[in-house]
Protein backbone atom coordinates (compact mmCIF):
# COMPACT_ATOMS: atom_id res chain seq x y z
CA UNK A 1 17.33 1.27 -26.44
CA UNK A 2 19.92 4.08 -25.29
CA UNK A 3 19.40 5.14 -22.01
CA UNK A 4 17.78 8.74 -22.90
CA UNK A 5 15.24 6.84 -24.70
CA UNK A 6 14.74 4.27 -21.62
CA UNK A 7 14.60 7.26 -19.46
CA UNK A 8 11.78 8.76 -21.33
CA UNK A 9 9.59 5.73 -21.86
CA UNK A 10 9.86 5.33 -17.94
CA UNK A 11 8.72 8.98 -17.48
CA UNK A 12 5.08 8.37 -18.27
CA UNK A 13 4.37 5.84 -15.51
CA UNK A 14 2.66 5.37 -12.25
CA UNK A 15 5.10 4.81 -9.46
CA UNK A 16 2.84 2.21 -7.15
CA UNK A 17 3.84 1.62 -3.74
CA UNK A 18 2.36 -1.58 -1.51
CA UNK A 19 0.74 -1.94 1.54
CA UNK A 20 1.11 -4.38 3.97
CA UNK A 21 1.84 -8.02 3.43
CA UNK A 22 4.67 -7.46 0.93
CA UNK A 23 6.97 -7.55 3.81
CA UNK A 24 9.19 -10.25 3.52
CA UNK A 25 12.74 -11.61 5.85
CA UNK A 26 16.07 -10.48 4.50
CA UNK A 27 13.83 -7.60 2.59
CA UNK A 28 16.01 -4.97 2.66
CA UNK A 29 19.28 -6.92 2.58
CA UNK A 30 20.05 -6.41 -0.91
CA UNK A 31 19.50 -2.24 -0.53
CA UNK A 32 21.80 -1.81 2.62
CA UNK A 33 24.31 -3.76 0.79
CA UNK A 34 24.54 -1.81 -2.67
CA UNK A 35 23.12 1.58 -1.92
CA UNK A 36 24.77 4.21 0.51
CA UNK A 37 21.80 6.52 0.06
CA UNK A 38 19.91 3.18 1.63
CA UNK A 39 21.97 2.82 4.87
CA UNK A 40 21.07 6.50 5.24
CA UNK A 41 17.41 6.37 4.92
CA UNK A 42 17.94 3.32 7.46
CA UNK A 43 20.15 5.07 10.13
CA UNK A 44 17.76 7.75 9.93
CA UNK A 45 14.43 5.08 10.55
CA UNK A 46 16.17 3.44 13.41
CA UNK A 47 16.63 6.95 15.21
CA UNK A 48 13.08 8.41 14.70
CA UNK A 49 11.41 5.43 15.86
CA UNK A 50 13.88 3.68 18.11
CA UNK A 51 13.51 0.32 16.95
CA UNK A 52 16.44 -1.33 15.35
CA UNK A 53 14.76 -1.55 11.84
CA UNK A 54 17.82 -1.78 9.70
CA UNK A 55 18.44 -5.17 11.24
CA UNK A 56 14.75 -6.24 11.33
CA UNK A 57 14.63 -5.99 7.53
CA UNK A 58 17.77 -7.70 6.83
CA UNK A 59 18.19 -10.43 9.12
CA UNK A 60 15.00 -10.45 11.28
CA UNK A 61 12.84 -13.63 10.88
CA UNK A 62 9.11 -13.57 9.70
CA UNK A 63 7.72 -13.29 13.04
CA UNK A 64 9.55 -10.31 13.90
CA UNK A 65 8.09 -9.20 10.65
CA UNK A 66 4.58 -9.99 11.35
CA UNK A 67 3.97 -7.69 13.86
CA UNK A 68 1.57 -4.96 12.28
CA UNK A 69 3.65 -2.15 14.33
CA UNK A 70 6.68 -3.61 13.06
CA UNK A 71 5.96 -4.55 9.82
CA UNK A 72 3.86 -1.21 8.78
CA UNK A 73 7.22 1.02 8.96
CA UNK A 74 9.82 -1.43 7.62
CA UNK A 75 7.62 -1.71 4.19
CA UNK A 76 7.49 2.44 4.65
CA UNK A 77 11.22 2.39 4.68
CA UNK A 78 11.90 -0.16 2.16
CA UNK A 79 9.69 1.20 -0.48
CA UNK A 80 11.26 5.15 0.77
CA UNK A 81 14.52 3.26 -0.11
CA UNK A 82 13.85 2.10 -3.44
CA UNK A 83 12.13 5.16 -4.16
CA UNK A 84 15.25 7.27 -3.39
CA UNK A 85 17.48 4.83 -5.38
CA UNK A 86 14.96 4.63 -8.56
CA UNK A 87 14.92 8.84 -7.64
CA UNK A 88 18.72 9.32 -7.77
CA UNK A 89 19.04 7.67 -11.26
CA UNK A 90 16.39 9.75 -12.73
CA UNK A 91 13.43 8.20 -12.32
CA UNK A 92 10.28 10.39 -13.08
CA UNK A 93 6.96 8.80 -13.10
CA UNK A 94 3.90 10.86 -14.30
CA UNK A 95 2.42 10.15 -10.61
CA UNK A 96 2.16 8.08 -7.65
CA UNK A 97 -0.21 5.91 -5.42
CA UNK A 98 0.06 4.00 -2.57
CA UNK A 99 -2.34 0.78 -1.53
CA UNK A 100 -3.75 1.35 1.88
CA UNK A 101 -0.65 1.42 4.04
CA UNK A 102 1.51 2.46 0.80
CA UNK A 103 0.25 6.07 1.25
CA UNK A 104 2.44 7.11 3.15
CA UNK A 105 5.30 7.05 1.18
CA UNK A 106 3.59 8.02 -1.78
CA UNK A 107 3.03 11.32 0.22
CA UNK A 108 6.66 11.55 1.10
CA UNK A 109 7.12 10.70 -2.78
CA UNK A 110 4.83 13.54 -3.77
CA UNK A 111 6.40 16.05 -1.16
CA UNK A 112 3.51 16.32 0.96
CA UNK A 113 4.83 14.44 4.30
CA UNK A 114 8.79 14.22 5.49
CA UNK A 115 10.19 11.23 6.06
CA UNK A 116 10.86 11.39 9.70
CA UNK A 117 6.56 12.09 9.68
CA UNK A 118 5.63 9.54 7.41
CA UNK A 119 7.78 6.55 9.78
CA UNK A 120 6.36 8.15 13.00
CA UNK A 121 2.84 8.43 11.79
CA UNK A 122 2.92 4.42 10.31
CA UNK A 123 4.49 3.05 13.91
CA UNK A 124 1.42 4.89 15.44
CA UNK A 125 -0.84 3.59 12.52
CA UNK A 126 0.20 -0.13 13.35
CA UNK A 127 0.30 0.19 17.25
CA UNK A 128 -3.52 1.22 17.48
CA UNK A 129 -4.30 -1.24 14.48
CA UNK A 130 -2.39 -3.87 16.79
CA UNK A 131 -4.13 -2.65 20.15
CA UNK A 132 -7.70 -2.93 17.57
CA UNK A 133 -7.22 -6.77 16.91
CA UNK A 134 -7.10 -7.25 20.27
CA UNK A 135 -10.01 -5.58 21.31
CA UNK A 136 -12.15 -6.09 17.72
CA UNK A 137 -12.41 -9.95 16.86
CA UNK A 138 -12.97 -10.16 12.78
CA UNK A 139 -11.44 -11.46 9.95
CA UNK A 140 -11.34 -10.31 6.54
CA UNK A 141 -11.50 -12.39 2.91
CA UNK A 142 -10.65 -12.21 -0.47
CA UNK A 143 -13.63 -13.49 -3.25
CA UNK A 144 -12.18 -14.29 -6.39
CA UNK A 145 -14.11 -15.01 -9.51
CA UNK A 146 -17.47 -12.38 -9.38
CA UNK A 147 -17.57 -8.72 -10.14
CA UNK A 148 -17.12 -6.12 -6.57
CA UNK A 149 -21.19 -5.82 -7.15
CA UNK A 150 -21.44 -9.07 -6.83
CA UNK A 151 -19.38 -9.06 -3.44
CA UNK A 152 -21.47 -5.72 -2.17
CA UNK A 153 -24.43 -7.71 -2.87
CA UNK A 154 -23.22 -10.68 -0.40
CA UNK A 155 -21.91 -8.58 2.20
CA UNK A 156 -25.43 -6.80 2.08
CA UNK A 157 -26.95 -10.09 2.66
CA UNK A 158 -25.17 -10.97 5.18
CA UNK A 159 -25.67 -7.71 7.32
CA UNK A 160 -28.62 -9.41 9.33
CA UNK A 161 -25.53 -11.71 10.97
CA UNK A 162 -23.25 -8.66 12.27
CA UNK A 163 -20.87 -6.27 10.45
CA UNK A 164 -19.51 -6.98 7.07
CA UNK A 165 -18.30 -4.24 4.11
CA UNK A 166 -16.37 -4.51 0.88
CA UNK A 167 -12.62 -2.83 2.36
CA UNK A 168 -10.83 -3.50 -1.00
CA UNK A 169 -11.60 -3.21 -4.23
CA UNK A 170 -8.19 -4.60 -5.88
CA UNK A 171 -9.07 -6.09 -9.04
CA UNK A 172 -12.31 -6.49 -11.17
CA UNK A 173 -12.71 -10.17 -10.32
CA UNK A 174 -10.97 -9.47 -6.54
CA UNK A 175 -12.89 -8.02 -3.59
CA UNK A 176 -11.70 -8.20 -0.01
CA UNK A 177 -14.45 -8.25 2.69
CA UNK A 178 -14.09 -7.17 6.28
CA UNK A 179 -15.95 -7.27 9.74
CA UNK A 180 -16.83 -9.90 12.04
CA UNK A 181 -15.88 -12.90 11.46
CA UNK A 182 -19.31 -14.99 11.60
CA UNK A 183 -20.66 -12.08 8.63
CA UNK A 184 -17.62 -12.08 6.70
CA UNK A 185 -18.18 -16.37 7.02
CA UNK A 186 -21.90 -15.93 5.62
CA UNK A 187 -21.18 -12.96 2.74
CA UNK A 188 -18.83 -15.80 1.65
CA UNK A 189 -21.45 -18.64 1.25
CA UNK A 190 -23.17 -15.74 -0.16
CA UNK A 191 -20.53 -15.05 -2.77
CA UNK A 192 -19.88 -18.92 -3.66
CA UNK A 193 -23.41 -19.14 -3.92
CA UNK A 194 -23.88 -16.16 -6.57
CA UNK A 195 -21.41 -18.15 -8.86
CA UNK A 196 -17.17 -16.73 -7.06
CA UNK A 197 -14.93 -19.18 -7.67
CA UNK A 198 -12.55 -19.05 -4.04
CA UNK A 199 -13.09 -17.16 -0.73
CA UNK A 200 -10.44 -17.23 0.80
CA UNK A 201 -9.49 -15.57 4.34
CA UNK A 202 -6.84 -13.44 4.71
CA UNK A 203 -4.04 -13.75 7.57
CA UNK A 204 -4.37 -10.42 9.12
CA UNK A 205 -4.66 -9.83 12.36
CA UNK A 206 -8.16 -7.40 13.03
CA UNK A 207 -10.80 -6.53 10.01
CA UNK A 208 -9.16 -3.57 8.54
CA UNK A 209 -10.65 -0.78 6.66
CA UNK A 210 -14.13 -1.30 8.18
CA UNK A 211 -16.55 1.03 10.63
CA UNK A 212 -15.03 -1.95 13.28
CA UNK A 213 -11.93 0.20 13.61
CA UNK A 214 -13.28 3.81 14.06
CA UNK A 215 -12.44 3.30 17.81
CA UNK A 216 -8.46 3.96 17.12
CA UNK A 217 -9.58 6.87 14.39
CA UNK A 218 -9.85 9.16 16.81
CA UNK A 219 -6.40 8.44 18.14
CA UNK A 220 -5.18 8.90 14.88
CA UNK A 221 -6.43 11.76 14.06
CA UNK A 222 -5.06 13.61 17.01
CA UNK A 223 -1.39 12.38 15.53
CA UNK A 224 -2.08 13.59 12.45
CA UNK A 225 -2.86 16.91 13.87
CA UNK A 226 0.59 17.18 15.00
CA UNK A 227 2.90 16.63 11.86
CA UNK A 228 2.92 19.44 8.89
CA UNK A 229 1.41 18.43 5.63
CA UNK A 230 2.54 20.23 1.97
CA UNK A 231 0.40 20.20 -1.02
CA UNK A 232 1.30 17.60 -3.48
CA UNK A 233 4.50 18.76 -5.86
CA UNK A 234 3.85 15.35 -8.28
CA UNK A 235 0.61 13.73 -9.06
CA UNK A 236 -0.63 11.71 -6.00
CA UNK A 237 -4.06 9.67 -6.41
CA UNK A 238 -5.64 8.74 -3.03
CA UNK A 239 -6.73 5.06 -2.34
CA UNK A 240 -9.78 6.28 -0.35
CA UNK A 241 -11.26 8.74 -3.04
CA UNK A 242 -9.79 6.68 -6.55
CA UNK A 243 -9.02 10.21 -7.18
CA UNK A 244 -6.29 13.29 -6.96
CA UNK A 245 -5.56 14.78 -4.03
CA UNK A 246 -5.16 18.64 -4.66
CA UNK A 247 -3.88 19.75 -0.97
CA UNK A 248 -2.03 18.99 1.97
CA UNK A 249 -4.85 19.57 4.39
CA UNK A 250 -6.72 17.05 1.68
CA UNK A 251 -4.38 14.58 2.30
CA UNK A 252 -4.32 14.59 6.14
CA UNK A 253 -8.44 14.08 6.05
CA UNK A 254 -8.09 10.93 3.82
CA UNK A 255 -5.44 9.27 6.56
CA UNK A 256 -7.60 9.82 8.78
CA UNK A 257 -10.74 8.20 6.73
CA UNK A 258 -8.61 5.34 5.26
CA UNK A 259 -8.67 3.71 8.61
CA UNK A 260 -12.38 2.95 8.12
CA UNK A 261 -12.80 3.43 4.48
CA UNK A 262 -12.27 0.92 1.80
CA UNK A 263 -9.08 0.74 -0.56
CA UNK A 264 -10.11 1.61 -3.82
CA UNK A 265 -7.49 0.64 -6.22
CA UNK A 266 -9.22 -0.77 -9.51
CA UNK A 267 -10.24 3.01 -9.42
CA UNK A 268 -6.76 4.12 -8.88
CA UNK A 269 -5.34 2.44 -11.38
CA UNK A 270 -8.38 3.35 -13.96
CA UNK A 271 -8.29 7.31 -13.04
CA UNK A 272 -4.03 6.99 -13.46
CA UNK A 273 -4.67 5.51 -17.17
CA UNK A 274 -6.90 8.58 -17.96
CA UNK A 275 -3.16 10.77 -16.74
CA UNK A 276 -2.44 8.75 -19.50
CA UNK A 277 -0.23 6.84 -17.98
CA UNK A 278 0.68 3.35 -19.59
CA UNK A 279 3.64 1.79 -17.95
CA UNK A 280 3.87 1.24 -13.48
CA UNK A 281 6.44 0.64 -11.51
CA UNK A 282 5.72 -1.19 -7.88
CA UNK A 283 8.36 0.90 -5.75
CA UNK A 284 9.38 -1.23 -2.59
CA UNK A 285 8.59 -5.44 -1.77
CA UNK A 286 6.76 -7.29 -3.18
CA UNK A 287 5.02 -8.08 -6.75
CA UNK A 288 1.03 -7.93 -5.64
CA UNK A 289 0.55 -4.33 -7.28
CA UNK A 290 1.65 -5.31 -10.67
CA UNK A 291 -0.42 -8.38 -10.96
CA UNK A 292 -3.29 -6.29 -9.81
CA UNK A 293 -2.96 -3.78 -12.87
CA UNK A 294 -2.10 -6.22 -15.27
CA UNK A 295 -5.63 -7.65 -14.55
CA UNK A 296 -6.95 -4.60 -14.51
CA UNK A 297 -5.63 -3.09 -17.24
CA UNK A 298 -4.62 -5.79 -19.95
CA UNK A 299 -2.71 -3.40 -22.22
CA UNK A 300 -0.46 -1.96 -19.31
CA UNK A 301 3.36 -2.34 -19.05
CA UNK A 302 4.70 -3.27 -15.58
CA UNK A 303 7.46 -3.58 -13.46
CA UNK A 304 8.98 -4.59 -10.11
CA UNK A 305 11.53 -3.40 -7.72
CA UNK A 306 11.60 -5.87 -4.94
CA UNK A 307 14.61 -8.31 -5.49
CA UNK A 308 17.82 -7.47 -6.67
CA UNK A 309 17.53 -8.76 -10.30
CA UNK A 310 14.47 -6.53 -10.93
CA UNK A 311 15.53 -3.66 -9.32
CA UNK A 312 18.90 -3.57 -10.98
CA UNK A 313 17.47 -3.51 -14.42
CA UNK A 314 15.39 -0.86 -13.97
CA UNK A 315 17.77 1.16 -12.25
CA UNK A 316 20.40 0.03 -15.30
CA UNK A 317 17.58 1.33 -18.02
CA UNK A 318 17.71 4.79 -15.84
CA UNK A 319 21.18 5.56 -16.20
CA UNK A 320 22.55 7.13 -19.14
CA UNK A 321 24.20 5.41 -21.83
């Protein structure tokens, strides 16, 4: 395949970016090492938020990593990163999407936020998220093996105990439940009981995307107030709606709901195949996204961009021959 003819076939694809949990020590390593335009995008992260981030992502150790206010802007940077690198070598996809915390740089992707906003707003985003699992026990788990009705179903059930919603729909046979933790533990007898095959409870540190976190919304929403958002120059499909997002001011309203509101991805990925779109790309760390729509959607092509083998093909099927 010459590289005009790579280039094109790479054109009609979805460029994915993850959310958090695809951090990972010694991340960014590779990036700062081979790319210039990487040590930039760095440099510029460690002066808006004044945390030594370049370091964190190569040589800081999990823990370090853990941190939700930590870890929220070193994936933003990482993915902005790869993005910038896939960007410079002529990479086009038909448009973009972000899972829950991946959003954000999506919008930068799509021209709707700057940078400097997008790492601001995410420090912010994991602060109050980290402030919320102190103050908001919970838990959150993932049922495997039964169809999202299924899972709705259990968590309804369940209500009588306390507070428990669907706050992911990632796969067909994947749902992610989240509230307290004694409902969550009952929706998943529920779910075993209605024939799922594994619950399994996540390692997060506060139920995310629930009504148990509208206390730091309003918080939020005051930030958001503050930073200037453009309407969308590429494709952008929202993980809150499964849908387009056809403004700026658009966009700044579903930030503010996706704090509360569930990540809808199996519809992202569905209403991006209708573009048509038929190959994606996971932009940043990690390899969850790709799984996730090759189990969604059988016949789609994927790829990876977050080791240095992976990332270096694509970027070699980019360049001309």
């Amino acid at each position: 395949m010459t590289g005009e003819s790579s280039r094109t076939a790479l054109t009609g694809c979805l460029g994915m970016f993850p959310g958090q949990g695809s951090q990972r020590p010694g991340m960014a390593q590779y990036l700062l090492g081979e790319y210039p335009v990487a040590r930039e995008l760095f440099d510029r992260a460690d002066d808006v938020l004044g945390i030594p981030l370049s370091h964190i992502c190569t040589d800081g150790d999990r823990s370090q990593l853990a941190a939700t206010e930590v870890a929220q802007p070193a994936i933003t940077a990482t993915s902005l990163a790869v993005w910038q690198i896939l960007r410079d070598a002529g990479y086009q996809p038909g448009a973009v999407a972000g899972h829950s915390l991946g959003e954000y740089p999506a919008l930068v992707a799509a021209g709707v936020l700057s940078y400097e906003s997008a790492l601001v707003l995410v420090q912010l985003r994991g602060q109050l998220m980290a402030q919320a699992a102190a103050q908001v026990p919970g838990a959150m788990a993932a049922v495997m093996g039964i169809p999202a009705d299924g899972v709705s179903a259990a968590c309804q059930a369940a209500s009588v105990v306390g507070v428990v919603e669907v706050a992911n729909w990632n796969e067909p046979l994947q749902t992610v439940m989240s509230g307290e933790t004694e409902a969550v533990d009952e929706a998943g007898r529920v779910a075993l009981a209605a024939g799922a095959e594994r619950v399994v409870r996540l390692d997060v540190s506060a139920p995310f995307h629930c009504s148990l976190m509208s206390g730091v919304q309003e918080e939020f929403t005051a930030e958001l107030a503050l930073h200037d958002f453009a309407d969308p120059r590429l494709p952008l499909i929202s993980s809150v709606t499964g849908d387009y997002v056809h403004g700026g001011e658009q966009a700044r309203e579903l930030l503010s709901l996706q704090i509360t509101r569930p990540v809808r991805w199996v519809e992202v990925l569905r209403r991006a195949a209708e573009h048509p779109v038929t190959a994606f790309t996971e932009i940043g760390p990690g390899r969850v996204l790709s799984g996730l729509a090759r189990r969604t959607l059988t016949e789609a092509s994927t790829r990876s961009t977050g080791d240095p083998r992976r990332l270096t093909a694509l970027h070699s099927a980019l360049q001309p021959a």
